[in-house]
Protein backbone atom coordinates (compact mmCIF):
# COMPACT_ATOMS: atom_id res chain seq x y z
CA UNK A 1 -76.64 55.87 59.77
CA UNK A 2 -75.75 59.57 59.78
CA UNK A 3 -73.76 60.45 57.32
CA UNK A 4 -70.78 61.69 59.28
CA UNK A 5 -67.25 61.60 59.16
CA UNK A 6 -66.11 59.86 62.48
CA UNK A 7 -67.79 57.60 65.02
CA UNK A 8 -71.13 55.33 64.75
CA UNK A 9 -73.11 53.84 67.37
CA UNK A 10 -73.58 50.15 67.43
CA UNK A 11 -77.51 50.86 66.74
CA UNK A 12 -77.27 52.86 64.08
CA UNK A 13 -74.48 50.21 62.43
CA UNK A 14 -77.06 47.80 63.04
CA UNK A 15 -79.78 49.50 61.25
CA UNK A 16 -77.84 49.45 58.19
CA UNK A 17 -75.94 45.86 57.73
CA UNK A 18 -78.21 44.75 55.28
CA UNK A 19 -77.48 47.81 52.84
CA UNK A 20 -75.41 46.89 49.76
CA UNK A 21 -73.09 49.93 50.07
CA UNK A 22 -72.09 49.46 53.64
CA UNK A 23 -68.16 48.03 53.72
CA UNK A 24 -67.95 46.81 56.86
CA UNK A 25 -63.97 45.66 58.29
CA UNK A 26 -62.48 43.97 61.25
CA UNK A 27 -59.33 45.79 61.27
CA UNK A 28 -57.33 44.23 64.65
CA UNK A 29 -53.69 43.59 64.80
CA UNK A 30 -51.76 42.28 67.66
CA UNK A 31 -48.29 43.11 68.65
CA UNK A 32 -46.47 40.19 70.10
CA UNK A 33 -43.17 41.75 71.77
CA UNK A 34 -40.41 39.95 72.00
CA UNK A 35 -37.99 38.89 74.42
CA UNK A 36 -34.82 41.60 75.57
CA UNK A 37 -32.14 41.80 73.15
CA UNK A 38 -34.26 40.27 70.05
CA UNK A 39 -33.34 42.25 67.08
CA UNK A 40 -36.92 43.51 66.86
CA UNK A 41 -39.24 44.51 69.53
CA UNK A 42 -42.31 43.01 68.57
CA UNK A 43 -44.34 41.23 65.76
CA UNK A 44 -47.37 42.00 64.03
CA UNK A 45 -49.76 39.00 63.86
CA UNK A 46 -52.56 39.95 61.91
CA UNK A 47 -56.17 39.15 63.71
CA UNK A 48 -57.48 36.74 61.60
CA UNK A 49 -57.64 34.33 64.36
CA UNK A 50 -60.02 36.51 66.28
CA UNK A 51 -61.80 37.69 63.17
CA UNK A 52 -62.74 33.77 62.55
CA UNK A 53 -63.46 32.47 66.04
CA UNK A 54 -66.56 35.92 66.52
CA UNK A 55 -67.00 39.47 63.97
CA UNK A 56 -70.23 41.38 62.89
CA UNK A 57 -72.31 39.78 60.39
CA UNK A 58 -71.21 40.46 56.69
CA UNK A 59 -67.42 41.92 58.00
CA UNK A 60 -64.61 41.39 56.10
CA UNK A 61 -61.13 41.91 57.42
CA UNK A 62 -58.27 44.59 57.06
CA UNK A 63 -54.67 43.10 57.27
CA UNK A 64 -52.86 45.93 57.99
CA UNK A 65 -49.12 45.21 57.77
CA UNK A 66 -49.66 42.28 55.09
CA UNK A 67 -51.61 44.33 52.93
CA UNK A 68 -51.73 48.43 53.81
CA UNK A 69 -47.93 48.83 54.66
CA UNK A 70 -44.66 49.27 52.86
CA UNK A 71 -43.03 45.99 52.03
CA UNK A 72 -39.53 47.56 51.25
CA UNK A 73 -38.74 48.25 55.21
CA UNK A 74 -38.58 46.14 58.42
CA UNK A 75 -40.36 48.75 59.93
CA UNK A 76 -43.92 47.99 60.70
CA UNK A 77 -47.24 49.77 59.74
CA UNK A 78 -44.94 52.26 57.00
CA UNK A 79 -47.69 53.94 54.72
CA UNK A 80 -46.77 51.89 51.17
CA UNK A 81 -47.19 53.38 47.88
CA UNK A 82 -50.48 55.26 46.98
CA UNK A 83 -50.86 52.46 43.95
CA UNK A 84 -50.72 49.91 46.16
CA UNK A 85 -53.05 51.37 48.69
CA UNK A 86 -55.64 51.54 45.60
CA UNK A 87 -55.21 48.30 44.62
CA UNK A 88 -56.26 47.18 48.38
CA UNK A 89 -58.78 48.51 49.17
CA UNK A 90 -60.54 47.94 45.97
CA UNK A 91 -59.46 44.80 46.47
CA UNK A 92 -61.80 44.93 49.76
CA UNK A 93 -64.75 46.23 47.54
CA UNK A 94 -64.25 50.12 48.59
CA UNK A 95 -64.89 52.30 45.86
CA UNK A 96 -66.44 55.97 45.19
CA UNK A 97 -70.01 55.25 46.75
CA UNK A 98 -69.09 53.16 49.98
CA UNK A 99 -69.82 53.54 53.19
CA UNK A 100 -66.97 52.53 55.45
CA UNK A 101 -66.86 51.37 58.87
CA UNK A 102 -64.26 50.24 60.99
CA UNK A 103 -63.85 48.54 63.90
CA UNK A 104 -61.09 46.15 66.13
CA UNK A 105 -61.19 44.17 69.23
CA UNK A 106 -60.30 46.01 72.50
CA UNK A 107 -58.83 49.13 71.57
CA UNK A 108 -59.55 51.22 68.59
CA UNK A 109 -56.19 52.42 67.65
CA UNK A 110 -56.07 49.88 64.62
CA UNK A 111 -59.40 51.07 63.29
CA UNK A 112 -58.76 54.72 63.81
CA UNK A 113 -55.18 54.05 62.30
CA UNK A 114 -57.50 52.43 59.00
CA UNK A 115 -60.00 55.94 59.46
CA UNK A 116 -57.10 57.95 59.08
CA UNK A 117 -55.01 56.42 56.14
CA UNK A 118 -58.02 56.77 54.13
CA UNK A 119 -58.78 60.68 55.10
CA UNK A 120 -55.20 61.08 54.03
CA UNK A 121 -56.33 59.13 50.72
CA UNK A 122 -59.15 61.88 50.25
CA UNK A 123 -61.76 59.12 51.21
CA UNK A 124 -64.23 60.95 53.57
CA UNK A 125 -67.05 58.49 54.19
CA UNK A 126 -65.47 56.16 56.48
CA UNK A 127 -66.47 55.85 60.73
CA UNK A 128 -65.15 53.87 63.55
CA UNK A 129 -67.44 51.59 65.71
CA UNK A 130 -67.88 53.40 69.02
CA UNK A 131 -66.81 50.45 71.12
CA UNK A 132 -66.01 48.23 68.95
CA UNK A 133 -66.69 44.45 69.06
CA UNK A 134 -66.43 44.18 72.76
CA UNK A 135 -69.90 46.57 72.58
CA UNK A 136 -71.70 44.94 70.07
CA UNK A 137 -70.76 41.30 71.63
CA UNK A 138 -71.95 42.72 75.20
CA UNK A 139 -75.27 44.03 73.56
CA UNK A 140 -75.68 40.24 72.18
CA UNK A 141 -76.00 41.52 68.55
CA UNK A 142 -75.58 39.36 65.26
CA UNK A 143 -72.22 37.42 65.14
CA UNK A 144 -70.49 35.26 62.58
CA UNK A 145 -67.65 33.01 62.81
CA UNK A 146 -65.15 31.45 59.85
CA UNK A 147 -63.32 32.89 56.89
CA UNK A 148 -64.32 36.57 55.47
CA UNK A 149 -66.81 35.79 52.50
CA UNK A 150 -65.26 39.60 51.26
CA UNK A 151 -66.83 42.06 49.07
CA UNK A 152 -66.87 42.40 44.73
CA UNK A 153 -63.69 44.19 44.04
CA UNK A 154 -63.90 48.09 43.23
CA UNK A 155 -62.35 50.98 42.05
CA UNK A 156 -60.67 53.23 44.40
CA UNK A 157 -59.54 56.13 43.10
CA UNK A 158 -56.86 58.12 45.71
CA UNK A 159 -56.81 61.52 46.36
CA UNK A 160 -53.71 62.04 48.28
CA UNK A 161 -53.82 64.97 51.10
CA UNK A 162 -51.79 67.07 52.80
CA UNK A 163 -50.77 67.26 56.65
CA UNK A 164 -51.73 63.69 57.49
CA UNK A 165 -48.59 62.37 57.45
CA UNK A 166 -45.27 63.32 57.66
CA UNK A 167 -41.34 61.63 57.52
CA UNK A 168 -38.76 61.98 59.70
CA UNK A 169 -37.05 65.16 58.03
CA UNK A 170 -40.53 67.10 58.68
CA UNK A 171 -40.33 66.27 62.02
CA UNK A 172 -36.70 67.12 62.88
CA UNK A 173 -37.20 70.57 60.92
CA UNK A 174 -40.17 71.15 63.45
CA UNK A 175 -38.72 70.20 66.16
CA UNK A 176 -36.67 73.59 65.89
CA UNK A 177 -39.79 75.79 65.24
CA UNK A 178 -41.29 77.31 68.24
CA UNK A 179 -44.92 77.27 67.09
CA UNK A 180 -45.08 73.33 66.61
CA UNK A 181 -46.27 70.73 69.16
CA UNK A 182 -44.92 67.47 68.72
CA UNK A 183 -46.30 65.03 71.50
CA UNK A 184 -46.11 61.34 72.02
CA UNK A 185 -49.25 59.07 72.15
CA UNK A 186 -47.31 55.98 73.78
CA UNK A 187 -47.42 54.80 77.11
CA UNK A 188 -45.42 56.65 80.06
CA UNK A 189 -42.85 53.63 80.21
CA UNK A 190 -42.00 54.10 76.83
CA UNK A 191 -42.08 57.67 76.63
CA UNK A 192 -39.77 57.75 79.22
CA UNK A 193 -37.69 55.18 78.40
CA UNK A 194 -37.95 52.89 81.09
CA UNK A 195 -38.46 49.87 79.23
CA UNK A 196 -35.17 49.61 76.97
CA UNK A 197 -35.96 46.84 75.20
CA UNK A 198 -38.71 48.81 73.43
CA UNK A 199 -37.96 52.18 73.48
CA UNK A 200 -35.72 54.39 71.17
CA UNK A 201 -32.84 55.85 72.56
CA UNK A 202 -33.15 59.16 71.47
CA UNK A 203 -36.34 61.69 71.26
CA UNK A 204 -37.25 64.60 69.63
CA UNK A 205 -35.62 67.60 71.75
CA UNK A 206 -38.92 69.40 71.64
CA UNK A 207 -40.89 66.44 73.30
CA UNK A 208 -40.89 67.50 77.09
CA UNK A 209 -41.47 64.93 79.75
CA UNK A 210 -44.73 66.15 80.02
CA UNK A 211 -45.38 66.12 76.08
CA UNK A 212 -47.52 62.96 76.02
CA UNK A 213 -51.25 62.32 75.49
CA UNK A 214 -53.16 59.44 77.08
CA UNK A 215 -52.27 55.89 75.42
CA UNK A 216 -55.49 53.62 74.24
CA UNK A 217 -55.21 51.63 77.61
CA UNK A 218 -55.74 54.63 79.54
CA UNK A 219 -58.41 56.30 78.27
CA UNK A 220 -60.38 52.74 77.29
CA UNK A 221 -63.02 51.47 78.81
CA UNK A 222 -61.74 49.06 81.88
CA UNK A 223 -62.07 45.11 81.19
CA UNK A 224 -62.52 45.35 77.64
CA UNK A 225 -59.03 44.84 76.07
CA UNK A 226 -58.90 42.17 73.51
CA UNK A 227 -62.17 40.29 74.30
CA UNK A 228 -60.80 39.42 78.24
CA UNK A 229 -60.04 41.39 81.03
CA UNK A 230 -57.13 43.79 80.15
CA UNK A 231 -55.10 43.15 83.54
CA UNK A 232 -55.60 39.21 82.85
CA UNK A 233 -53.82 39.57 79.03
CA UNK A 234 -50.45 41.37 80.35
CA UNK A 235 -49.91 38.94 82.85
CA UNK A 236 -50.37 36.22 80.64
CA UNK A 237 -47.78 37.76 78.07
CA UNK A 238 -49.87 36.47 74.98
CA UNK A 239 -53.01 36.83 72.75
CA UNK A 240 -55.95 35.72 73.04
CA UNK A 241 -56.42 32.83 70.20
CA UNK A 242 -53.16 32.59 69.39
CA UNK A 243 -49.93 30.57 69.94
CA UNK A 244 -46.51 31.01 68.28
C-alpha cells in the first residue's frame, strides 16, 4: 500500500492484510433519531451489530461515542481529553509504527471523522477505505463474522495540532471576520431548518443560505447506504441489524 496520507483502494488494502503493522478498524455508528419533542434528537448506537454479522478479515472496531468522545456532556461525538484519546487507541493496538486504515458501512463520514481526530493527534499514517465495506463485499473479498479478536495494546503517544478543531467561541469570533468561510456540511432540510425537531434554532450569521457543501448522501454512491438500498432504509425509519 502506498504510503499516503488519505484514501486506499480495496486492492491495495488487500495486498497488505496479512502484514503485522496494518491496524485495520470498522469504525460505523448509527444515529437513531427520535420521535418530535424527545429531549434529544437522536441516539448513537454503536455498529457492533453490523461489525459482527460481516467486516474485513483481521478488523477490529472503533466505538466512537463509547470510547473517542467526551463523557462529561450529553452532546454526542465531543473530542474528550487528549489522555483519554491515548489511552484508546493504544488500547486498539495503534502505536508509533502503525499503519491505519479506516473504514464504515455506507457512508464514510464515521471513518473520515476517525482520519481526522487522529491528524489533529499528529498521527499521519492513517487512510480511509475508498468505498468502504459495501466495495469490498461487492468485489466478494475475504469476510469475517463474530466478536473483534483486537490487536496487542500500544503506546500512542499524541501530538496535539493546531486548526483541526475549534469551540464555539472560535467560531462566533469568526463569524465577524470578513476573510473566514464558515459553511455547513448537513443536509438542505437541516440547514434550512425545515425539520424542527432536529435542527438548531439559530445559525451562525455568516452562514448564507447558500453556505452549504454536499452532505454524504449526496455525493455517495447510489444504493449503497448501510449495506441496503439507501431509499429502502429511510422509509423503513430503522437500522439495518438492529432493534430498540
Amino acid at each position: 500500500m502506498p504510503e499516503h496520507n488519505g484514501l486506499v483502494t480495496t486492492a491495495e488494502l488487500a495486498a497488505i492484510l496479512d502484514q503485522p503493522d496494518l491496524r485495520l478498524f470498522d469504525c460505523t455508528t448509527y444515529l437513531e433519531y427520535q420521535p418530535a419533542g424527545s429531549d434529544i434528537p437522536y441516539i448513537a448506537v454503536p455498529g457492533r451489530h453490523t461489525f459482527e454479522a460481516a467486516h474485513i478479515a483481521g478488523a477490529d472496531f472503533l466505538d466512537l461515542q463509547g470510547e473517542f468522545s467526551d463523557p462529561n456532556t450529553t452532546l454526542r461525538f465531543m473530542m474528550p481529553a487528549i489522555a483519554q484519546l491515548e489511552a484508546a487507541f493504544g488500547g486498539h493496538g495503534i502505536g508509533a509504527n502503525s499503519r491505519v486504515v479506516l473504514y464504515s458501512i455506507g457512508t464514510a463520514m464515521w471513518a473520515t471523522r476517525f482520519w481526522w481526530m487522529l491528524n489533529s493527534l499528529g498521527f499521519e499514517n492513517v487512510s480511509v477505505l475508498d468505498g468502504g465495506l459495501d466495495k469490498w463485499k461487492a468485489e466478494s473479498r475475504a469476510i469475517e463474522n463474530g466478536p473483534a479478536k483486537g490487536y496487542p495494546p500500544a503506546t500512542f503517544t499524541a501530538k496535539p495540532q493546531r486548526g483541526y478543531f475549534v469551540d464555539k467561541h472560535q467560531v462566533l469570533a469568526a463569524c465577524g471576520e470578513r476573510n473566514t468561510v464558515v459553511v455547513n456540511a448537513l443536509s438542505p432540510q437541516l440547514h434550512g431548518g425545515l425539520e424542527p425537531s432536529r435542527s438548531f434554532p439559530h445559525q451562525c450569521s455568516g452562514v448564507r443560505a447558500n453556505d452549504r457543501v454536499a452532505s454524504a448522501p449526496e455525493i455517495e454512491t447510489p444504493g449503497l447506504q448501510s449495506g441496503i438500498p439507501y431509499p429502502e432504509t429511510r422509509r423503513s425509519g430503522g437500522l439495518p441489524g438492529h432493534r430498540s
